[in-house]
Structures are given as structure tokens and as C-alpha cells.
C-alpha atoms as a PDB file:
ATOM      1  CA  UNK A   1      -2.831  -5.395  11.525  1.00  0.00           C
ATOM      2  CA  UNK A   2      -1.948  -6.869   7.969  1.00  0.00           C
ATOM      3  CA  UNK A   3      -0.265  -5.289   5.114  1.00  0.00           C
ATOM      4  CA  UNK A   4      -4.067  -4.396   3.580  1.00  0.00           C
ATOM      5  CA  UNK A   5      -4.259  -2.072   6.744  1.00  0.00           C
ATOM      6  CA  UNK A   6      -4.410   1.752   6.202  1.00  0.00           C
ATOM      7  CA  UNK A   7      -4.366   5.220   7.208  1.00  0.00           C
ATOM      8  CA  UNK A   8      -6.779   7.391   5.877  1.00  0.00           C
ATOM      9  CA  UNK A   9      -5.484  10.854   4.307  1.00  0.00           C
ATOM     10  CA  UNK A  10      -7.175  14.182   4.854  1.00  0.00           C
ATOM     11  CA  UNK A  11      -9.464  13.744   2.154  1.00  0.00           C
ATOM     12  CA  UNK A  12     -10.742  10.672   3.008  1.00  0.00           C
ATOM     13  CA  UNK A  13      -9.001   8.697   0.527  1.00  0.00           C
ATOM     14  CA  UNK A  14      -7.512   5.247   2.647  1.00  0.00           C
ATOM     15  CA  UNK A  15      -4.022   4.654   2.313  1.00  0.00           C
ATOM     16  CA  UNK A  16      -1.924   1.380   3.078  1.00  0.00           C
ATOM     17  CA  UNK A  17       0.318   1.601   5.775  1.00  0.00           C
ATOM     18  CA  UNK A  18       3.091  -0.151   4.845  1.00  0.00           C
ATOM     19  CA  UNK A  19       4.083  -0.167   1.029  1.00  0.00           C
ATOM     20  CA  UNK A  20       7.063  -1.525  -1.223  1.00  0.00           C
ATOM     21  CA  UNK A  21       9.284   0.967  -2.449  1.00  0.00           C
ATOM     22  CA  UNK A  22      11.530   0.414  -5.648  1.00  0.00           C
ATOM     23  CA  UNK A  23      14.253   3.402  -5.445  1.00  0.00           C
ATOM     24  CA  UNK A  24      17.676   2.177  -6.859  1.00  0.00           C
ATOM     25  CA  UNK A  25      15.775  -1.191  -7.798  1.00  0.00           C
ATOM     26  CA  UNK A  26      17.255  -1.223 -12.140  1.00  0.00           C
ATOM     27  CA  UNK A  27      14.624  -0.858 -14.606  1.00  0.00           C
ATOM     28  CA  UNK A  28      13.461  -3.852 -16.921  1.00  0.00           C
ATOM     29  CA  UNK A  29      13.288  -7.319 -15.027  1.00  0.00           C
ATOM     30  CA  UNK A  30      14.325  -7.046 -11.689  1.00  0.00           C
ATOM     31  CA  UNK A  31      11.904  -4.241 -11.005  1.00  0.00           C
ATOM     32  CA  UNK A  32       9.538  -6.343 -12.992  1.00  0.00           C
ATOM     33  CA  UNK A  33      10.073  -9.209 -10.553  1.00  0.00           C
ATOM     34  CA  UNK A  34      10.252  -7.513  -7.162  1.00  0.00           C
ATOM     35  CA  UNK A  35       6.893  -5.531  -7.728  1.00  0.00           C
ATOM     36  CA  UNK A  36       5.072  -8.870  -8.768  1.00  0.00           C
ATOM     37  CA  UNK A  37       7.083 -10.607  -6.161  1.00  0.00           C
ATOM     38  CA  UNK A  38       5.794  -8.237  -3.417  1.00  0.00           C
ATOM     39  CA  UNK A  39       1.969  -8.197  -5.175  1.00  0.00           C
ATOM     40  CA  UNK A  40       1.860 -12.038  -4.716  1.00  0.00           C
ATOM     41  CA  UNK A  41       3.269 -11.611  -1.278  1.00  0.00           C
ATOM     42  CA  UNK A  42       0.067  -9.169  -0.414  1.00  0.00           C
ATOM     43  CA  UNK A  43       1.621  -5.457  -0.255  1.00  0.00           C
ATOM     44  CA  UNK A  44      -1.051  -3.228  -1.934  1.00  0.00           C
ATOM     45  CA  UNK A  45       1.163  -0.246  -1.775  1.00  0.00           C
ATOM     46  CA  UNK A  46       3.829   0.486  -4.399  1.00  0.00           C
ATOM     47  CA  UNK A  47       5.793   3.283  -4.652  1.00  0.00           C
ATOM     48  CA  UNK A  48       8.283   4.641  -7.219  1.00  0.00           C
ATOM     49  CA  UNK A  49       9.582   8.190  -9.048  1.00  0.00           C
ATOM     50  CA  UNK A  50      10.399   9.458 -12.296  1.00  0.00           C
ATOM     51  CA  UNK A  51      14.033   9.712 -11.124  1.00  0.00           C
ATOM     52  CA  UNK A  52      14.027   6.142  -9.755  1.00  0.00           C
ATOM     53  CA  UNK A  53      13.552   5.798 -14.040  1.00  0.00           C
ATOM     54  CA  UNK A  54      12.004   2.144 -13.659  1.00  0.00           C
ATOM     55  CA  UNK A  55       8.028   3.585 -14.013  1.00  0.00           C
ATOM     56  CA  UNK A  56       8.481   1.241 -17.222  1.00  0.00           C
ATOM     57  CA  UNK A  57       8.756  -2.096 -15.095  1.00  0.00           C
ATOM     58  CA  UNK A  58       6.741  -1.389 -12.405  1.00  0.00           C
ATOM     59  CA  UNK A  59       4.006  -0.861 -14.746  1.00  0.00           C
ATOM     60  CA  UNK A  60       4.924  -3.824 -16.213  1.00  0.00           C
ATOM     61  CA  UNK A  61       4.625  -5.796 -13.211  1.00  0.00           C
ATOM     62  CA  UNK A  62       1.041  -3.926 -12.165  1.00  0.00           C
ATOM     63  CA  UNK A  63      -0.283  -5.281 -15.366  1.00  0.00           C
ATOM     64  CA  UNK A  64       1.448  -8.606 -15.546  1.00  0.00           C
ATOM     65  CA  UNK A  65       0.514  -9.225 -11.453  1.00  0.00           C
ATOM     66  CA  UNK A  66      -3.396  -9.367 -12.398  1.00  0.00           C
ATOM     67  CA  UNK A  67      -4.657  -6.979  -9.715  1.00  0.00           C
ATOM     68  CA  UNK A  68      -7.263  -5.092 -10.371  1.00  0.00           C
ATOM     69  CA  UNK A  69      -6.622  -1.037 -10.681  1.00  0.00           C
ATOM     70  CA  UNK A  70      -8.560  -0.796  -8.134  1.00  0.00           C
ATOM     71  CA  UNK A  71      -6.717  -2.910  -5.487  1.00  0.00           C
ATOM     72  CA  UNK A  72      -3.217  -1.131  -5.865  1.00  0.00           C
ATOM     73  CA  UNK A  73      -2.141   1.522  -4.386  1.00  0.00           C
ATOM     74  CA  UNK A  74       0.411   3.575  -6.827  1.00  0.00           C
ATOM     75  CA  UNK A  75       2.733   6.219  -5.605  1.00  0.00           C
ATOM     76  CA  UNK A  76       5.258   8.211  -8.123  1.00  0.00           C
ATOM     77  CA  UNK A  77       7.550  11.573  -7.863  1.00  0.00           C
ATOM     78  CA  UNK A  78       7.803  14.896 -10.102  1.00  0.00           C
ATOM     79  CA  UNK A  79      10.923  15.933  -9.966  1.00  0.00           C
ATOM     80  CA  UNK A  80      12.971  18.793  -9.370  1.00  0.00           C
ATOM     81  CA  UNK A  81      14.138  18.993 -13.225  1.00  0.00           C
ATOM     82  CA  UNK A  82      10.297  19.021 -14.181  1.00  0.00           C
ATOM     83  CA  UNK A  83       8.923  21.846 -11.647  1.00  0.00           C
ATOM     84  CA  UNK A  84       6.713  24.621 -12.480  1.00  0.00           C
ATOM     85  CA  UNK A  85       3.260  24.451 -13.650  1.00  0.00           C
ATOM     86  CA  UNK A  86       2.764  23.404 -17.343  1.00  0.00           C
ATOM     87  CA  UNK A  87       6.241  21.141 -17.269  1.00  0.00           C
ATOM     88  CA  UNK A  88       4.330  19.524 -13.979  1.00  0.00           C
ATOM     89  CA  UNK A  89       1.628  18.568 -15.863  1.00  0.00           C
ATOM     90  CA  UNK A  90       3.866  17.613 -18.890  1.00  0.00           C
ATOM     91  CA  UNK A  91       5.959  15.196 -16.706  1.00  0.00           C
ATOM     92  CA  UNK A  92       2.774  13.749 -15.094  1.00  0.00           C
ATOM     93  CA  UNK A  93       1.655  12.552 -18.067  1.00  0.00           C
ATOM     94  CA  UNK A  94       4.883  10.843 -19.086  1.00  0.00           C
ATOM     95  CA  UNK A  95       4.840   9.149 -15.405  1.00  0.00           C
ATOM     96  CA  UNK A  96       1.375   7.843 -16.289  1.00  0.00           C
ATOM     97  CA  UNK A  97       2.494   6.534 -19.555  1.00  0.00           C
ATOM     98  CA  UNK A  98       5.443   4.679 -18.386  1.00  0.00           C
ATOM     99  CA  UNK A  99       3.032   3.033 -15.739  1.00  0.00           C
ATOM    100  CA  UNK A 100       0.165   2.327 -18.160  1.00  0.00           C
ATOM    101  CA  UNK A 101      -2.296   3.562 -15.787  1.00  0.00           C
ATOM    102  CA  UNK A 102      -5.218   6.065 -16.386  1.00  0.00           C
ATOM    103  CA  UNK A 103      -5.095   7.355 -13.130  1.00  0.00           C
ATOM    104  CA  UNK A 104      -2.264   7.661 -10.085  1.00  0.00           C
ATOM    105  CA  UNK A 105      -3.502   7.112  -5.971  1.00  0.00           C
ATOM    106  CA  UNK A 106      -1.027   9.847  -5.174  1.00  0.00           C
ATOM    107  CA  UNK A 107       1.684  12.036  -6.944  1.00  0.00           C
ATOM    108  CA  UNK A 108       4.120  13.177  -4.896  1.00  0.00           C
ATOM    109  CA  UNK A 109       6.834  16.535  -5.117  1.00  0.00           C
ATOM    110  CA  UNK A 110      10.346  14.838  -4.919  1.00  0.00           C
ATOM    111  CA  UNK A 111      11.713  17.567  -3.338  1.00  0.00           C
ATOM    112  CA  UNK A 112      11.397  21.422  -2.144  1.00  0.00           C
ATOM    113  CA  UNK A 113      14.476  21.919  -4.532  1.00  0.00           C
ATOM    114  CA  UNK A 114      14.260  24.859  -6.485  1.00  0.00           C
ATOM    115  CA  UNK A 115      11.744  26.783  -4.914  1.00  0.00           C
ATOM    116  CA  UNK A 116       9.353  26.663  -8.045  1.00  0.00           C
ATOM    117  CA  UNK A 117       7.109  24.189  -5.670  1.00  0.00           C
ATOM    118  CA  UNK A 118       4.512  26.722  -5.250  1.00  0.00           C
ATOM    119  CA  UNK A 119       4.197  27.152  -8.902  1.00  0.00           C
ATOM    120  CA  UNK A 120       4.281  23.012  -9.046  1.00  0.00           C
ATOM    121  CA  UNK A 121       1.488  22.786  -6.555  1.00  0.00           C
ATOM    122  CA  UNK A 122      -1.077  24.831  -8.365  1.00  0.00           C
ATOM    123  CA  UNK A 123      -0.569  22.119 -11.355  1.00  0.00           C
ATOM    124  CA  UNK A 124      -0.838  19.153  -8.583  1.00  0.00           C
ATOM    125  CA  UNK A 125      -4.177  20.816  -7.526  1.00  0.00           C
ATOM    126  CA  UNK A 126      -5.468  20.488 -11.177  1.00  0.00           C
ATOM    127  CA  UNK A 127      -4.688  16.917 -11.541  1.00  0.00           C
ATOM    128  CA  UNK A 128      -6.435  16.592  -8.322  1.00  0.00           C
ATOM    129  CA  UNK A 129      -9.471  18.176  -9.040  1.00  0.00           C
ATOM    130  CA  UNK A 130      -9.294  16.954 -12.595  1.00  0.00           C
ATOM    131  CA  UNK A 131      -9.497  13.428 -10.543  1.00  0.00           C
ATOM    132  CA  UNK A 132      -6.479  12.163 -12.335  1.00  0.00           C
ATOM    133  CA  UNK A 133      -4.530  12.021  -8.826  1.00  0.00           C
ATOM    134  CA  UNK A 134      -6.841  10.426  -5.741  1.00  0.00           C
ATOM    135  CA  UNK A 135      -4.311  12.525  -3.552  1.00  0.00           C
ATOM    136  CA  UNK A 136      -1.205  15.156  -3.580  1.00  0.00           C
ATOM    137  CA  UNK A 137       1.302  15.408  -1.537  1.00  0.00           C
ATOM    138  CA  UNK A 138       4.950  16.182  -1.372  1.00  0.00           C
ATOM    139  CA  UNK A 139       8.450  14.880  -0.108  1.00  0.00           C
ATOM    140  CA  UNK A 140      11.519  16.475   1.704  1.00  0.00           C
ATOM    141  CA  UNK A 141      10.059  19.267   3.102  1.00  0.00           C
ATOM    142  CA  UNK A 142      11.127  20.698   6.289  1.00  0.00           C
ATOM    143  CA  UNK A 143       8.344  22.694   8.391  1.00  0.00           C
ATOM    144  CA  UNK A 144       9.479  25.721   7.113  1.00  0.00           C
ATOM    145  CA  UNK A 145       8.819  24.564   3.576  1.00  0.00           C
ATOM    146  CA  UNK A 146       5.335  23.102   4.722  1.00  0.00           C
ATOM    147  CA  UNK A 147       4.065  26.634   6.217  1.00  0.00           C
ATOM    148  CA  UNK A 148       5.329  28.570   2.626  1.00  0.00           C
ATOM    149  CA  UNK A 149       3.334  25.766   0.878  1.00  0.00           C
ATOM    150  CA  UNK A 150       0.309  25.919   2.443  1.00  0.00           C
ATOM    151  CA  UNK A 151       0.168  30.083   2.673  1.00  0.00           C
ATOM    152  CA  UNK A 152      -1.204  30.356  -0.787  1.00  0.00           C
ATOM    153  CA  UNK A 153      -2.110  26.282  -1.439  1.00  0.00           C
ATOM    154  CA  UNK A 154      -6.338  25.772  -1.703  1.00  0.00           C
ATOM    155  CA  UNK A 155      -5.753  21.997  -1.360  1.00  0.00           C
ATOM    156  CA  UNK A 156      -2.961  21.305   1.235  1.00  0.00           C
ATOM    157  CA  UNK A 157      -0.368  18.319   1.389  1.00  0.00           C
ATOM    158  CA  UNK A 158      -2.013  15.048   2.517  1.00  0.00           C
ATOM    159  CA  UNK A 159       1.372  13.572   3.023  1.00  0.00           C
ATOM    160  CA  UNK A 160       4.993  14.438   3.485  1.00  0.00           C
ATOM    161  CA  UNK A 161       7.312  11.342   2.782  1.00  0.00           C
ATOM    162  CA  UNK A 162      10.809  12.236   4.548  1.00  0.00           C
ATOM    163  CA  UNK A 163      13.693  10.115   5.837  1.00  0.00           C
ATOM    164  CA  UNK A 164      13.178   8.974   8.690  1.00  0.00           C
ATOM    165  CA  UNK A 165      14.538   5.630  10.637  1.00  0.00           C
ATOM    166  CA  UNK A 166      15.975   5.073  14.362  1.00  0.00           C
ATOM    167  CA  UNK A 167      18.463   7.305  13.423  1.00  0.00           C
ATOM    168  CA  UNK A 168      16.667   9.829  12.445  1.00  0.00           C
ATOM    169  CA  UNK A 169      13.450  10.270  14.116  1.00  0.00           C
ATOM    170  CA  UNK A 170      12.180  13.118  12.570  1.00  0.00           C
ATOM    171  CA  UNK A 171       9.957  14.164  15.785  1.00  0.00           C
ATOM    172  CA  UNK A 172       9.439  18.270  16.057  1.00  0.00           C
ATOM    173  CA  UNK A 173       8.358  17.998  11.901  1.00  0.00           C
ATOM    174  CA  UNK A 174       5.823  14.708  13.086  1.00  0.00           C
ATOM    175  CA  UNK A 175       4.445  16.576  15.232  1.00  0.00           C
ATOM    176  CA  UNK A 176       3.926  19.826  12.943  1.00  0.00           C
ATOM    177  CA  UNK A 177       2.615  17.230  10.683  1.00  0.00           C
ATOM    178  CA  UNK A 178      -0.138  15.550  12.702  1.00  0.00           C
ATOM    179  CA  UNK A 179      -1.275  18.827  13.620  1.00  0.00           C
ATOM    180  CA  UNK A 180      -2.085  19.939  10.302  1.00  0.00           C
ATOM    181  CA  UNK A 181      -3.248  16.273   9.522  1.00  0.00           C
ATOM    182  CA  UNK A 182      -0.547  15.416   6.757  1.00  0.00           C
ATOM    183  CA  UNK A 183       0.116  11.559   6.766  1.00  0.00           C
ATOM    184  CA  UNK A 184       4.230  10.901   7.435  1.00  0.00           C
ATOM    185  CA  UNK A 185       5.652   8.397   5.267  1.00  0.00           C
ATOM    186  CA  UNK A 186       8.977   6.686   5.659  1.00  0.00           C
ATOM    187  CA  UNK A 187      11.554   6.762   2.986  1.00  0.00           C
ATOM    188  CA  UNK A 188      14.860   4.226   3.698  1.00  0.00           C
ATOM    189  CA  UNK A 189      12.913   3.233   6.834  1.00  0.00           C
ATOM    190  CA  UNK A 190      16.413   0.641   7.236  1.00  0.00           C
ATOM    191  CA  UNK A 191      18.382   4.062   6.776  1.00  0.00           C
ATOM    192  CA  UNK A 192      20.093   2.498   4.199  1.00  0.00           C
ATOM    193  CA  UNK A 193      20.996  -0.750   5.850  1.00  0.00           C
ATOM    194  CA  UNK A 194      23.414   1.219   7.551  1.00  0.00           C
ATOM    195  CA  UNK A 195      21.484   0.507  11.400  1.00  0.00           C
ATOM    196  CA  UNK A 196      21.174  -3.128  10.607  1.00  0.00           C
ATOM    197  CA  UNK A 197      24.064  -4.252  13.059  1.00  0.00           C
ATOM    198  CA  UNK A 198      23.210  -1.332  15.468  1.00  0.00           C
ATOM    199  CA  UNK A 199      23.433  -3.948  19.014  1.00  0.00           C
ATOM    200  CA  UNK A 200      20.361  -2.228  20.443  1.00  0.00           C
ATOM    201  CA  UNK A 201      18.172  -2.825  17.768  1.00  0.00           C
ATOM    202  CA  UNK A 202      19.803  -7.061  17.689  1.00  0.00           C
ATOM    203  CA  UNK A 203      18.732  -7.401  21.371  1.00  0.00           C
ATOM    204  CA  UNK A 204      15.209  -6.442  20.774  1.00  0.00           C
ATOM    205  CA  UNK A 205      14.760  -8.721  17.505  1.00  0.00           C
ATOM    206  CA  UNK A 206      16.716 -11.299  19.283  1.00  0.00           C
ATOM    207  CA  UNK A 207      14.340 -11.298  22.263  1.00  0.00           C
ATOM    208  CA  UNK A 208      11.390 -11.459  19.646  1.00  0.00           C
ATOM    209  CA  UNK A 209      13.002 -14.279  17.709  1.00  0.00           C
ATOM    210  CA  UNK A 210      12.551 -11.350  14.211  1.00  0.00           C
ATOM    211  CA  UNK A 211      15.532  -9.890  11.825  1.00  0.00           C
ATOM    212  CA  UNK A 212      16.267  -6.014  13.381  1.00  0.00           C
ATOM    213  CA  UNK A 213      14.418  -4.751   9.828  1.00  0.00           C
ATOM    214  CA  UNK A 214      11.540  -5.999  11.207  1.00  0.00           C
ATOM    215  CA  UNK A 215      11.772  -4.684  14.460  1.00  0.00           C
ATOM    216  CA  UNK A 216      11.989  -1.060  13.140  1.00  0.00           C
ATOM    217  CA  UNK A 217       8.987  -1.798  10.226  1.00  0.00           C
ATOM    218  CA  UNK A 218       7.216  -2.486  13.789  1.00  0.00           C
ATOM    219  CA  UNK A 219       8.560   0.475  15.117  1.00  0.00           C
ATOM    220  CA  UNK A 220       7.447   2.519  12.418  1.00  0.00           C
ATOM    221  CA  UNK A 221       3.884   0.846  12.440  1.00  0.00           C
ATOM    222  CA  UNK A 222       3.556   1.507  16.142  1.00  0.00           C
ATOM    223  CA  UNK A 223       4.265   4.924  15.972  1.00  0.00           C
ATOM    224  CA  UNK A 224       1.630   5.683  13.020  1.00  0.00           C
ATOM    225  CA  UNK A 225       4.744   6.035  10.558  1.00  0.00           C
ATOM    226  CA  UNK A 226       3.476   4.758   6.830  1.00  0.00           C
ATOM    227  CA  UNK A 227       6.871   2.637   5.762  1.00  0.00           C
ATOM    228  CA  UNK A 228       7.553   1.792   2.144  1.00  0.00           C
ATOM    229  CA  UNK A 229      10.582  -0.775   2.559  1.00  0.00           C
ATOM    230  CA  UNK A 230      13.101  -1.797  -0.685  1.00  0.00           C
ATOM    231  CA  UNK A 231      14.346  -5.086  -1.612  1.00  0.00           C
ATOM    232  CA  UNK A 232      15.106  -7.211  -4.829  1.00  0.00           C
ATOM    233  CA  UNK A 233      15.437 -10.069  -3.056  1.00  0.00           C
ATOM    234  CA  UNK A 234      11.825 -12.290  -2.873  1.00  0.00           C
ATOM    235  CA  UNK A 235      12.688 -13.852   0.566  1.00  0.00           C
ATOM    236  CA  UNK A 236      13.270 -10.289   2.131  1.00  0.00           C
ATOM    237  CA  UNK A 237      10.205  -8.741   0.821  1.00  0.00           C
ATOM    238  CA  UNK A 238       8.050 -11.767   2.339  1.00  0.00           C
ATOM    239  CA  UNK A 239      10.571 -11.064   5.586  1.00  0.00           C
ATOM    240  CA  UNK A 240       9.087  -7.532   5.632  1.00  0.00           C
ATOM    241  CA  UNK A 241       6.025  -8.307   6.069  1.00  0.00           C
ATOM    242  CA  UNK A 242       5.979 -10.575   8.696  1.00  0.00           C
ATOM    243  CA  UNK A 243       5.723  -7.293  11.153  1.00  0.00           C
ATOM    244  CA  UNK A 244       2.230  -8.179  12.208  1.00  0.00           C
ATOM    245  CA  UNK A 245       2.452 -11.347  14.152  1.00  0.00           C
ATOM    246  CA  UNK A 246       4.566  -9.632  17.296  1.00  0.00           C
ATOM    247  CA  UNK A 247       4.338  -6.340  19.202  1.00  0.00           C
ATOM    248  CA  UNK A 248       7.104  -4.036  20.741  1.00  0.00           C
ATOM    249  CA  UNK A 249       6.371  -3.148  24.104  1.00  0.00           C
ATOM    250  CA  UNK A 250       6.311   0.919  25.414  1.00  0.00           C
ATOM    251  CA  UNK A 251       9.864   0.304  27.060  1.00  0.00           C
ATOM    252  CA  UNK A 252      11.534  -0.799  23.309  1.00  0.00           C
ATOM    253  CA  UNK A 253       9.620   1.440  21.222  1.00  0.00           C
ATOM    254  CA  UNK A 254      10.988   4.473  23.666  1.00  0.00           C
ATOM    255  CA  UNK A 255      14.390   2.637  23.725  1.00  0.00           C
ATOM    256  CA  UNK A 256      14.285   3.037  19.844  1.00  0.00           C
ATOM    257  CA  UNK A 257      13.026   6.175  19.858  1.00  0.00           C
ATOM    258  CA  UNK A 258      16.402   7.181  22.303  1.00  0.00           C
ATOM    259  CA  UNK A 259      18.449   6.349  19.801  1.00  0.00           C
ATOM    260  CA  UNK A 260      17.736   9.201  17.464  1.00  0.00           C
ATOM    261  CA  UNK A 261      20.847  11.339  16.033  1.00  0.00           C
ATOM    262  CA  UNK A 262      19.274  13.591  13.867  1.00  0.00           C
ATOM    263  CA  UNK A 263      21.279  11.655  11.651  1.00  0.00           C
ATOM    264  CA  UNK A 264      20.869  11.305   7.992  1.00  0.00           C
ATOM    265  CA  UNK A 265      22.198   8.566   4.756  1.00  0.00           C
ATOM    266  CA  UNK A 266      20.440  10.826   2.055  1.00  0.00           C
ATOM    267  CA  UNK A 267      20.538  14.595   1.453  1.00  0.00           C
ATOM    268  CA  UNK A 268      19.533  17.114   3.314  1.00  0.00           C
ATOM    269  CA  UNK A 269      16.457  19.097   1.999  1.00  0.00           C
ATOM    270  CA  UNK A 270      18.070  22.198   2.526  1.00  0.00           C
ATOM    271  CA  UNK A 271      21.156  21.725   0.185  1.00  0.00           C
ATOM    272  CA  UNK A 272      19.481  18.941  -2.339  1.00  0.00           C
ATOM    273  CA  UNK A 273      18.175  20.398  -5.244  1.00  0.00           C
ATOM    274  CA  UNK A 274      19.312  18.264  -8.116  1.00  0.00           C
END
């Protein structure tokens, strides 16, 4: 495995396993530098969202990094503010300005929030078959959410990026997931860098000689979980991806798994809306 390894969606489309997200990473230069920092480093994969508001320097950084279109992997958010059909397509086009790009790998909704997504979907569908998205998918959404979605959708959800972490394992909605073949994605896959010091997770990167973030970027890789991991900081991001040089065994990844609390650092889906 390598961070060019991917998963391929429903539609065929192949997507990188392991990404760099950019949420709460400030507009202008330091989300300039981190996305160029982690395109030199060899993530593919970058994800961000019109509420993140730094669209500007990441697709400032695509440009400046010298990648081909082609090579990248770009991920942004509608969100809730901008649901419903025409202001979908409205705030899709400002995303796509902001990046400078002519066409996005996959547009994501942010969250269920105000229960317009059905209404939001139809636009996603049009991008999609308008070819201006290679794949839709949304964010947040419990099971329930999922099955009200896909009553009336003609193209359904290729992926569902939730929280999910040691903490918060996310299990009974994987499972509903794989069986209707949407990818899971990871969102604060370090829950926040609240589970950093958690002495479980120590032992097992201590007995691996790695950092405990990159025991649970293993964990996630192991268990099929796409993981999008933040950081400003050039000598973390090259940490992160040095997950494919060691291997949990089936005793820690069901140790890590045990430590599941349904626990979450963000909002819940249920109350969120803006």
C-alpha cells in the first residue's frame, strides 16, 4: 500500500485511500503551504469545503504544486446555508471558482441539516451527469438519512464521510454502508487530537516503534476506512504517511476496535444544522 492506493466508488471512478484534509487550516498561505507541502510529500487526495472558506489557497497550491488535473484528487462541501436545487448549483460554481478548476473528483453534502437534501441531490445529480462532478456523495448522514435519500435519488451516494476514530467507530452505519456499496470516509480520523495520549493506543505504536496517529491512520486503512488527516505542520504531514511500512496485527486492530464509545468531538448530525 502507498498513499497513490485507492478504493474504487460505485461508479467505477478510483478513489485514494488516504487524503489530506484542510478543515480549520486559515486561508491564504498556510493553506497554500500545507496543500503543496502534502503534494510534494505524494498525497493525491485533497479535501476541503466551502465552510472551511480556504477553496482560495488550496487552489492556489493545486496550481502552484505543478500536478497535472489529472493526478489530484479534489474533494469540496455544499453547505447547509446553500441547499436546495438552483442555490446548489449556484454555490458549486463559486466552489469551482475559488479552486480554479473546470471540473471537481467529488462534491460532497456537508450535512443532512435542513432537510432540503433531497431537493440538493437532484442538483448534485445534474452536475454529475453534466460531468462537472466525477462523483457525489454526501457527509453526516445517519442511516436513517441514507434510506430517505436514496427513496427518490436515481444516482445514489458513492460516499458518506462521517466522524469516525477509535472513539467512535461508527460500526452498525459501516455496515449499512458497505451493503449498499457507499465508500466510508474518515473525518478527524485523530478525533481531534483528543485520543492522542489514550495509553492503549501508546503501547501499540510503542511496540511498532510509530507516533499513536499513525497507528490509527493504519487502523483506518486496515479496516477499508478512506482517512483524510489535517496538519499545518510539514513534518507531520510526511509523519502521516509513513502508515505503509508496518502492519497491525488481528489482536490490535480488535483491541482498537474495543475501545469504541460512541463518542463524538464534533456535532451530532441530528442536532447540527448550521
Amino acid at each position: 500500500m502507498n498513499l497513490k492506493d485507492t478504493v474504487e466508488l460505485a461508479n467505477g471512478v478510483l478513489m485514494p485511500h488516504m487524503g489530506f484534509g484542510v478543515w480549520q487550516v486559515k486561508d491564504g498561505e498556510e493553506a497554500v503551504n500545507s496543500v503543496k507541502w502534502a503534494i510534494e510529500t505524494g498525497y493525491i487526495s485533497i479535501d476541503t469545503a466551502a465552510a472551511y472558506k480556504n477553496e482560495d489557497g488550496v487552489g492556489r497550491a493545486i496550481k502552484e504544486s505543478g500536478k497535472k488535473r489529472d493526478e489530484l484528487f479534489v474533494t469540496t462541501k455544499l453547505w447547509n446555508a446553500d441547499q436546495g436545487y438552483e442555490s446548489t448549483l449556484a454555490a458549486f460554481d463559486k466552489s469551482l471558482a475559488k479552486l480554479g478548476l473546470d471540473y471537481l473528483d467529488l462534491y460532497l453534502i456537508h450535512w443532512p441539516g435542513t432537510r432540503l437534501f433531497k431537493e440538493t441531490w437532484r442538483a448534485f445529480e445534474k452536475l454529475y451527469k453534466d460531468k462537472k462532478v466525477r462523483a457525489i456523495g454526501v457527509c453526516n448522514f445517519h442511516e436513517h438519512h441514507l434510506k430517505e435519500l436514496m427513496e427518490d435519488a436515481e444516482i445514489p451516494p458513492m460516499v458518506n464521510q462521517i466522524e469516525l476514530h477509535p472513539l467512535l467507530t461508527q460500526e452498525p452505519l459501516r455496515k449499512f454502508c458497505k451493503e449498499h456499496n457507499i465508500v466510508v470516509e474518515a473525518w478527524s480520523p485523530l478525533g481531534n487530537g483528543k485520543i492522542l495520549a489514550n495509553a492503549d493506543l501508546k503501547a501499540i505504536a510503542d511496540k511498532h516503534g510509530k507516533s499513536v496517529a499513525q497507528v490509527i491512520l493504519r487502523w483506518d486503512l486496515q479496516n477499508g476506512i478512506v482517512t483524510i488527516p489535517k496538519s499545518v505542520h510539514k513534518e507531520r504531514i510526511i509523519e502521516n504517511a509513513q502508515v505503509f511500512d508496518f502492519e497491525l496485527s488481528r489482536e490490535e486492530v480488535e483491541a482498537i476496535n474495543a475501545l469504541n464509545k460512541n463518542e463524538r468531538t464534533g456535532p451530532d448530525p441530528e442536532e447540527f444544522n448550521f
